[in-house]
C-alpha atoms as a PDB file:
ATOM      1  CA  UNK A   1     -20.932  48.207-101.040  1.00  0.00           C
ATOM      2  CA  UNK A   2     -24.750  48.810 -99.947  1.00  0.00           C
ATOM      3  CA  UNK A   3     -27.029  49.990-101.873  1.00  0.00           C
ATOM      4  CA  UNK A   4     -26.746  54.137-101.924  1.00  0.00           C
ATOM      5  CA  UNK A   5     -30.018  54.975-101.922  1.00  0.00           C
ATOM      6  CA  UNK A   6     -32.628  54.922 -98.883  1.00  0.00           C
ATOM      7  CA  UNK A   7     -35.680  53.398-100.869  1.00  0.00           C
ATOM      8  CA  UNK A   8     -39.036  55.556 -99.863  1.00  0.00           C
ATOM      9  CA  UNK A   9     -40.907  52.871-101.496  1.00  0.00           C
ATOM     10  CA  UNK A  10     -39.064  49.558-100.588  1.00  0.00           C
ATOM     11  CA  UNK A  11     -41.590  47.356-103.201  1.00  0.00           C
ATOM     12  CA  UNK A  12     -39.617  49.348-106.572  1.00  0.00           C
ATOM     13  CA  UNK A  13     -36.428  47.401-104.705  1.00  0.00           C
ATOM     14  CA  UNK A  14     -37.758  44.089-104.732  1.00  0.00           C
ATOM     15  CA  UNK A  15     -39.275  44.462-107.807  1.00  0.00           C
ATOM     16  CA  UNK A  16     -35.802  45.335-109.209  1.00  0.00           C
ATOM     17  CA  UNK A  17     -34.949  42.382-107.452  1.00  0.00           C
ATOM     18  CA  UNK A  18     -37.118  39.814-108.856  1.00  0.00           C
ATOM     19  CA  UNK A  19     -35.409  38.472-112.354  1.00  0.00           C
ATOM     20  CA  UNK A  20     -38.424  37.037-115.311  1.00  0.00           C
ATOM     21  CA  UNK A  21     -37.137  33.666-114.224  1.00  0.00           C
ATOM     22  CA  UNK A  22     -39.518  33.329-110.965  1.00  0.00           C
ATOM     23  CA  UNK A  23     -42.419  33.342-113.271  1.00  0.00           C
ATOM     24  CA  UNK A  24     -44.050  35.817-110.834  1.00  0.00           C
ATOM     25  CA  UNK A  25     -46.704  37.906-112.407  1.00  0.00           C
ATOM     26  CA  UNK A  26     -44.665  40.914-111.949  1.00  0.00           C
ATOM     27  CA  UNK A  27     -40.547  41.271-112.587  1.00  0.00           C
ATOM     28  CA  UNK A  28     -37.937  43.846-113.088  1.00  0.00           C
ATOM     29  CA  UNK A  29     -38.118  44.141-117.197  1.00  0.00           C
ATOM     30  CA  UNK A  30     -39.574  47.148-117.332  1.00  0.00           C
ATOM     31  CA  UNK A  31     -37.760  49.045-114.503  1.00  0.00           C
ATOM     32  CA  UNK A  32     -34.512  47.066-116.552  1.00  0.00           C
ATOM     33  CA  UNK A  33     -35.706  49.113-119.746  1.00  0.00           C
ATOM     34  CA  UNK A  34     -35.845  52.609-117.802  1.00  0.00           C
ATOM     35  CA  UNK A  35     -32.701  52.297-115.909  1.00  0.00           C
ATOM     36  CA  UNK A  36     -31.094  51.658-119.411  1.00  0.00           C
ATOM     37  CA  UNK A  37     -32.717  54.507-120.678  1.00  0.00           C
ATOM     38  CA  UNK A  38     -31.278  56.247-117.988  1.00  0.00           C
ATOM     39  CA  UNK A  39     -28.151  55.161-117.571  1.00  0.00           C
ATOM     40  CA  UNK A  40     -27.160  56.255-121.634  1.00  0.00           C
ATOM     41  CA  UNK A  41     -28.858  59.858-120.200  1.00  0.00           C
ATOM     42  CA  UNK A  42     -26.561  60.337-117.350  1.00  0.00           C
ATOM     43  CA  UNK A  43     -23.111  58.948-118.681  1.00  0.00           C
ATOM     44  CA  UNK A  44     -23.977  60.990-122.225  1.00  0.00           C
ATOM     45  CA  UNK A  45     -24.292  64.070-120.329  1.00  0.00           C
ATOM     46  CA  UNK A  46     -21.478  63.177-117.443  1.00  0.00           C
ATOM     47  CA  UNK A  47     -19.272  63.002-120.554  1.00  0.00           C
ATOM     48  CA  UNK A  48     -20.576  65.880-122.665  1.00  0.00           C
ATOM     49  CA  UNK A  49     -19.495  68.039-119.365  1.00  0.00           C
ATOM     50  CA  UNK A  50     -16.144  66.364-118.588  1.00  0.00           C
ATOM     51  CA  UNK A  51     -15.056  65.476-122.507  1.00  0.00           C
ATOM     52  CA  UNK A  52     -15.699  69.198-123.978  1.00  0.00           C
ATOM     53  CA  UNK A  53     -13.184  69.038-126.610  1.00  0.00           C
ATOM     54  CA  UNK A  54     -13.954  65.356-127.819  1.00  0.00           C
ATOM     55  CA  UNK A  55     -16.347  64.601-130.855  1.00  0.00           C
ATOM     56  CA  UNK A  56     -19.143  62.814-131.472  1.00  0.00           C
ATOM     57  CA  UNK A  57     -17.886  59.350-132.726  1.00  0.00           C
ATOM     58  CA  UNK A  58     -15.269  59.111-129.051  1.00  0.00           C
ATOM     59  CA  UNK A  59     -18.079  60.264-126.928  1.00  0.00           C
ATOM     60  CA  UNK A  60     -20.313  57.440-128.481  1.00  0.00           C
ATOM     61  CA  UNK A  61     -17.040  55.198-127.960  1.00  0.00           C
ATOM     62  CA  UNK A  62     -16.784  56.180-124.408  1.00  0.00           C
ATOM     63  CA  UNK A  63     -20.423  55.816-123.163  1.00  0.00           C
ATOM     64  CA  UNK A  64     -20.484  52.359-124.705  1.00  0.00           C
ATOM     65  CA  UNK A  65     -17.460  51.316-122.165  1.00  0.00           C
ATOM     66  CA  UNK A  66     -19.080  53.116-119.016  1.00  0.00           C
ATOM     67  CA  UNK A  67     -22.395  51.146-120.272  1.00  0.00           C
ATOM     68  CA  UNK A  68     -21.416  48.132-121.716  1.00  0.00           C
ATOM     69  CA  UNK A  69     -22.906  44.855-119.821  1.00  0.00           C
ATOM     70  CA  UNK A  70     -19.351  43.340-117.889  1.00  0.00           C
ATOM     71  CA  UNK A  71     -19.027  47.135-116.236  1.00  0.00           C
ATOM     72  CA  UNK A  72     -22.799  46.691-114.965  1.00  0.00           C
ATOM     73  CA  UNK A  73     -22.189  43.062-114.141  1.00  0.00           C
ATOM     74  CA  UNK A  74     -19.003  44.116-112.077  1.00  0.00           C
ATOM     75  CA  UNK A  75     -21.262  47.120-110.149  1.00  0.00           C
ATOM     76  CA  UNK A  76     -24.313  44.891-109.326  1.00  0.00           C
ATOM     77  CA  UNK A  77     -21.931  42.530-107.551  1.00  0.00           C
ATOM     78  CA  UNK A  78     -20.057  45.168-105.709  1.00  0.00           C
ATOM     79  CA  UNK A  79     -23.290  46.109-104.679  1.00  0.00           C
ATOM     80  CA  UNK A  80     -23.737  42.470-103.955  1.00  0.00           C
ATOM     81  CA  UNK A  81     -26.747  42.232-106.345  1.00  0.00           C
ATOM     82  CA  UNK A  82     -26.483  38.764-106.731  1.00  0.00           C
ATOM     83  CA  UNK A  83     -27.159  37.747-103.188  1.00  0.00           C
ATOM     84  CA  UNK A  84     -30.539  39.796-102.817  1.00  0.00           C
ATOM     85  CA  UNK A  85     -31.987  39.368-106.187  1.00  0.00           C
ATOM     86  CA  UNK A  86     -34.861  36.777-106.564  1.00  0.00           C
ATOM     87  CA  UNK A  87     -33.941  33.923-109.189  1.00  0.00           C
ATOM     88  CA  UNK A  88     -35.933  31.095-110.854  1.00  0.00           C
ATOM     89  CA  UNK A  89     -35.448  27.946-113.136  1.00  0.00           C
ATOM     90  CA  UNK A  90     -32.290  27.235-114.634  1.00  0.00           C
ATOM     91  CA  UNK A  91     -30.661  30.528-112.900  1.00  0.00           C
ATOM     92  CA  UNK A  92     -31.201  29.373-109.092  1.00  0.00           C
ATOM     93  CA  UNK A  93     -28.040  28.027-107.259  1.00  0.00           C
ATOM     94  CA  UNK A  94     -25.678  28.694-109.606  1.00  0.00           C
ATOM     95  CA  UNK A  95     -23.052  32.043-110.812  1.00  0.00           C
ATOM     96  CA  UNK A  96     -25.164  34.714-112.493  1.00  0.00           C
ATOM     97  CA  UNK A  97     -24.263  35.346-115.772  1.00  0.00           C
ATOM     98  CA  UNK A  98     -23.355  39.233-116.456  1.00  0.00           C
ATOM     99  CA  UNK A  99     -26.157  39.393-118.581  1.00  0.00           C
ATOM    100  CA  UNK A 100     -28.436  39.002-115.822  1.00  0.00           C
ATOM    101  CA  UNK A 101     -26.532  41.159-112.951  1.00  0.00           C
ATOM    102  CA  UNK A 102     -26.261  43.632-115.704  1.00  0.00           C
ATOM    103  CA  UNK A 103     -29.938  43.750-116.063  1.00  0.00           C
ATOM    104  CA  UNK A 104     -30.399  43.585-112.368  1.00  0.00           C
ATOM    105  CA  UNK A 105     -28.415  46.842-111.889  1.00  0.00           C
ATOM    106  CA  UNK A 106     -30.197  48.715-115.256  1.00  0.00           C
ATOM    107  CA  UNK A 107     -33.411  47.618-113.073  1.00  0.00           C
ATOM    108  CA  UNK A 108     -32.226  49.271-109.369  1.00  0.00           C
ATOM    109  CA  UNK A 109     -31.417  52.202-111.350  1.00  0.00           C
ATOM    110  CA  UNK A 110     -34.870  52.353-112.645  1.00  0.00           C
ATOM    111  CA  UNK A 111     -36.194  51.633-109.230  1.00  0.00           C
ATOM    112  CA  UNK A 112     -33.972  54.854-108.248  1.00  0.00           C
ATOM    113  CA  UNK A 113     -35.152  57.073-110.710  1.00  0.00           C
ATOM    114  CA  UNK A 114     -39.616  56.020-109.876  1.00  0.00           C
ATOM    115  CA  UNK A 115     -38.494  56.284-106.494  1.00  0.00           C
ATOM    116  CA  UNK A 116     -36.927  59.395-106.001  1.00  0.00           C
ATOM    117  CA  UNK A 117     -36.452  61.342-109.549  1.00  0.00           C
ATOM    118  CA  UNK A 118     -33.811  61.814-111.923  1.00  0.00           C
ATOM    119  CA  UNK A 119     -31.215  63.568-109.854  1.00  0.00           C
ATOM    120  CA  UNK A 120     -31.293  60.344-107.396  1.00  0.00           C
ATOM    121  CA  UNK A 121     -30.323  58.186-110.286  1.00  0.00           C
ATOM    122  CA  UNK A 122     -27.719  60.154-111.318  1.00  0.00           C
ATOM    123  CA  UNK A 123     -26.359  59.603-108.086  1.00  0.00           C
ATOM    124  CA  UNK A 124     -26.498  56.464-107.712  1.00  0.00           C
ATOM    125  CA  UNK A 125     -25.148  56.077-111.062  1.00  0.00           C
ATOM    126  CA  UNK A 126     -22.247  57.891-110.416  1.00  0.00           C
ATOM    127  CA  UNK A 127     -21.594  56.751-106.997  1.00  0.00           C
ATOM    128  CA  UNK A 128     -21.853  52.804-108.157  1.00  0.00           C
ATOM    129  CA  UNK A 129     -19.701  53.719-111.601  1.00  0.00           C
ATOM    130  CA  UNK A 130     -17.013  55.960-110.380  1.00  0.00           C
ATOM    131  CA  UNK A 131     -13.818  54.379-111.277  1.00  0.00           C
ATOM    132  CA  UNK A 132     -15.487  53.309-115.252  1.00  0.00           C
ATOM    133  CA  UNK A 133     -17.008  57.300-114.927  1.00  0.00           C
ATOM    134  CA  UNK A 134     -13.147  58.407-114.120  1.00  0.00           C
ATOM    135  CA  UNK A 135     -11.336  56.277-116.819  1.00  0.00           C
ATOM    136  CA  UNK A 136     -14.019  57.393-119.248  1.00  0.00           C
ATOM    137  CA  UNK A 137     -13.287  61.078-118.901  1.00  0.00           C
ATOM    138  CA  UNK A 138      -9.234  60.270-118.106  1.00  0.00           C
ATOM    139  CA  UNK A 139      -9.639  58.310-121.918  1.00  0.00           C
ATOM    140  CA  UNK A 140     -11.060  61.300-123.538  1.00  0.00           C
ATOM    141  CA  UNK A 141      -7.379  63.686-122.921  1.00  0.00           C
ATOM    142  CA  UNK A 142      -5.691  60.186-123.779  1.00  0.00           C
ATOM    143  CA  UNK A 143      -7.410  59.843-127.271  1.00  0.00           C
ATOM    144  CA  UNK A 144      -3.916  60.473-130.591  1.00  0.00           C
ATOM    145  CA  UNK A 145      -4.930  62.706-132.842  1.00  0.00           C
ATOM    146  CA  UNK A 146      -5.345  59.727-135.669  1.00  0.00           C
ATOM    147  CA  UNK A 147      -8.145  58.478-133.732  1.00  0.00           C
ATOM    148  CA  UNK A 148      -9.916  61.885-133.339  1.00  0.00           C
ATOM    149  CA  UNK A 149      -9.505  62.157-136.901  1.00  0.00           C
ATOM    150  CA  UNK A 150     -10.578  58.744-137.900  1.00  0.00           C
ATOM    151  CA  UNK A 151     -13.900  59.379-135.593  1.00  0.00           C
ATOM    152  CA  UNK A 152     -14.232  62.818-137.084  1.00  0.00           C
ATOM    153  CA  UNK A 153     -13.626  61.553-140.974  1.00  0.00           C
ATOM    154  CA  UNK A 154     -16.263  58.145-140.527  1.00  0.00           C
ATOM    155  CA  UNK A 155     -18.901  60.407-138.268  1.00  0.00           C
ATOM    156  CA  UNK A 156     -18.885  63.749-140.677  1.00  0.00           C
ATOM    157  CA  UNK A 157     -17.605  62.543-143.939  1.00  0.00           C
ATOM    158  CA  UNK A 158     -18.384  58.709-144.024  1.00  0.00           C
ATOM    159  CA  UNK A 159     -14.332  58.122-144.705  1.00  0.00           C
ATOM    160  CA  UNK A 160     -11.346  57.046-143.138  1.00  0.00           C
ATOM    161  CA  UNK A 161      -7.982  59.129-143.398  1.00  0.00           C
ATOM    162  CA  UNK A 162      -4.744  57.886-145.117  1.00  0.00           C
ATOM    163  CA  UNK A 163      -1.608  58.395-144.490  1.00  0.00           C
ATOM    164  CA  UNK A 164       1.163  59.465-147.193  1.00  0.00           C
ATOM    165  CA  UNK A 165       4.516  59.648-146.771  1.00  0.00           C
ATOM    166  CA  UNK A 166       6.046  62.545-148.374  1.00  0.00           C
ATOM    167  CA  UNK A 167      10.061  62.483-147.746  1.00  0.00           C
ATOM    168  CA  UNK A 168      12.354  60.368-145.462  1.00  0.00           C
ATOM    169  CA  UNK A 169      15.592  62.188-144.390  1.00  0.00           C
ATOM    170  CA  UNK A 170      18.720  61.229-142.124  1.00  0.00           C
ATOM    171  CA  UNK A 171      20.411  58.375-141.133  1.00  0.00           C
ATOM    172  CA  UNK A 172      19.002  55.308-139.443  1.00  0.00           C
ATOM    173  CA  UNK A 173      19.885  57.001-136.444  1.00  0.00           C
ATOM    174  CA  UNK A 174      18.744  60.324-136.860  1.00  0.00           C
ATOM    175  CA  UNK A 175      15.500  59.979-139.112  1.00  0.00           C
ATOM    176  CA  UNK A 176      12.743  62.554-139.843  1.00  0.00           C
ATOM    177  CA  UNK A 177       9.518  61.181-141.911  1.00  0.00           C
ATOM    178  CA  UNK A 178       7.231  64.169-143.691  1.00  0.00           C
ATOM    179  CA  UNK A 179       3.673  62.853-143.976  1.00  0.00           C
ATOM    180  CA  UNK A 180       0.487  64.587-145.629  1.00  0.00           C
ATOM    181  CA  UNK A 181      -2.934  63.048-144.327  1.00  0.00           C
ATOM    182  CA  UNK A 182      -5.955  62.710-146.973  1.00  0.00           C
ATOM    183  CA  UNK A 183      -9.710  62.440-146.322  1.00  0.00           C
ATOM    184  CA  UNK A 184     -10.681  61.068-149.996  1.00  0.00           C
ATOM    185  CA  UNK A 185      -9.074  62.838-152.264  1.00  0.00           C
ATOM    186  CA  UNK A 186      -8.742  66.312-150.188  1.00  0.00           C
ATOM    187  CA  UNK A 187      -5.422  67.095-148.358  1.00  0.00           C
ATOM    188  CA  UNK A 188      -4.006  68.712-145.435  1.00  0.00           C
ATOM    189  CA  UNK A 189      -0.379  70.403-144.359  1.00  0.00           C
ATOM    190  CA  UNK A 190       2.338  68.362-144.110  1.00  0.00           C
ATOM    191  CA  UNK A 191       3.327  67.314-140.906  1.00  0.00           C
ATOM    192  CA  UNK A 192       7.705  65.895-139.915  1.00  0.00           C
ATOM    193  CA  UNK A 193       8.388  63.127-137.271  1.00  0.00           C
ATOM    194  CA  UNK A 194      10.824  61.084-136.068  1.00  0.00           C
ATOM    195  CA  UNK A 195       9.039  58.049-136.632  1.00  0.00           C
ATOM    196  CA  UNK A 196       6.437  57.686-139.170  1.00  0.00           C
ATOM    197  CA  UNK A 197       4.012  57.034-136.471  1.00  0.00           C
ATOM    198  CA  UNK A 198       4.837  60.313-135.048  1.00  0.00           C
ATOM    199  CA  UNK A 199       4.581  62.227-138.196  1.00  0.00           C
ATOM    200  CA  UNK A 200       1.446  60.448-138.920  1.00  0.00           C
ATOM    201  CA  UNK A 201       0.024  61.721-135.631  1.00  0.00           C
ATOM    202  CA  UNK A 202       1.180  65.370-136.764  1.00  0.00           C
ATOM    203  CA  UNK A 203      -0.240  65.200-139.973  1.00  0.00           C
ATOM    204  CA  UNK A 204      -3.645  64.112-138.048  1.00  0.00           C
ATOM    205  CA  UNK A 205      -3.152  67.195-135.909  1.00  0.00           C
ATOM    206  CA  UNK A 206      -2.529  69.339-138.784  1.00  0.00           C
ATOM    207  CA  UNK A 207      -5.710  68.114-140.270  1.00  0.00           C
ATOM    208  CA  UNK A 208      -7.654  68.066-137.283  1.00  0.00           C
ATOM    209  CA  UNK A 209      -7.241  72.100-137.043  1.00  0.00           C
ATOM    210  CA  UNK A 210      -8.221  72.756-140.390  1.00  0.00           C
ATOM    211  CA  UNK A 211     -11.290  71.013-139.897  1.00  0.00           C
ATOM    212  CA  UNK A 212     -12.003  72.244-136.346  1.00  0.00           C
ATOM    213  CA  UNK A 213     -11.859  75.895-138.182  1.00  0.00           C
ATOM    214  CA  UNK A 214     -13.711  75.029-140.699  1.00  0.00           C
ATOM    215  CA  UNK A 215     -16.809  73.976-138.422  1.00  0.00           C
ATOM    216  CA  UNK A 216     -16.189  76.935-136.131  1.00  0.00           C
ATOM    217  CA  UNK A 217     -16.445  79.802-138.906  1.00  0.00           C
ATOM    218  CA  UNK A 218     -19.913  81.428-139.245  1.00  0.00           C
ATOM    219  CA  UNK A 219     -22.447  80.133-141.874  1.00  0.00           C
ATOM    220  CA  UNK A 220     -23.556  82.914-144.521  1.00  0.00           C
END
């Protein structure tokens, strides 16, 4: 993949280029630390839009996959990174680690962004991390309601949720499981299964809308 982005100033490129390891006088650090400032920008807001519905603790979850350094490290090779970039000392003539092609791409995105504004980056972001961008937002519809829950219950109420099982009915081959979830010593509806996994993921659901009512009603 090339580059996508026509440079207007083709010295922010090779400065992205050019890795602390040449011992030039000049390197990509600092255009590394704005692309990374960037980068959490654009996939925060790319998921706030295309994850409405998902709280605070997932979306945090989320943007640290789209982000982390071996989805960079993938993108700056695909963008064949590794071949242009200017290396030094130890680094020269061997693999890259995906520490540095990670901060070589955080640094071409902060070229981007001096060269041609926000927008640009954004771009280029989400032209370079479509397919983590898609799986990120496809995760989001994907997430049980016990992990919404347990994000909701450690984010807003520094807890984790347990599980109690209530009544077991039926015969090993037609079994029904009533479960109650508890955030501390508060509970929620009861919630039957088939499996205790399944009722446990009702119960979460039941709790999930009394707490998603809860936030929504107005504040005296």
């Amino acid at each position: 993949m090339e580059i996508p982005h026509a440079f207007r100033d083709p010295g922010l490129l090779e400065l992205a280029l050019t890795h602390a390891s040449c011992a030039n006088s000049r390197d990509n650090e600092r255009l590394e630390y704005l692309g990374d400032a960037a980068l959490d920008l654009i996939v925060a807001d790319d998921l706030y839009r295309h994850a409405a519905t998902a709280p605070e603790g997932l979306l945090t979850e989320l943007k640290a996959q789209v982000v982390a350094r071996k989805t960079l490290a993938r993108a700056a090779l695909e963008l064949g990174l590794h071949e242009r970039a200017r290396i030094g000392g130890g680094l020269a003539g061997r693999a890259l680690p995906s520490s540095v092609l990670a901060n070589l791409y955080e640094a071409v995105l902060g070229a981007v962004y001096l060269d041609a504004g926000f927008d640009a980056a954004r771009e280029f972001a989400e032209r370079t991390l479509a397919e983590p961008l898609a799986d990120a937002r496809a995760a989001k519809s994907e997430s049980n309601p016990k992990q919404r829950l347990q994000h909701l219950a450690q984010g807003e109420y520094a807890t984790l949720p347990r599980y109690e099982l209530v009544e077991e009915r039926g015969q090993a081959h037609a079994r029904a499981f009533l479960v109650r979830a508890f955030l501390g010593d508060r509970s929620f509806p009861t919630a039957w299964g088939r499996t205790r996994k399944e009722a446990e993921s009702w119960a979460a659901e039941e709790a999930l809308l009394v707490l998603e009512a809860e936030r929504e009603e107005p504040r005296s």
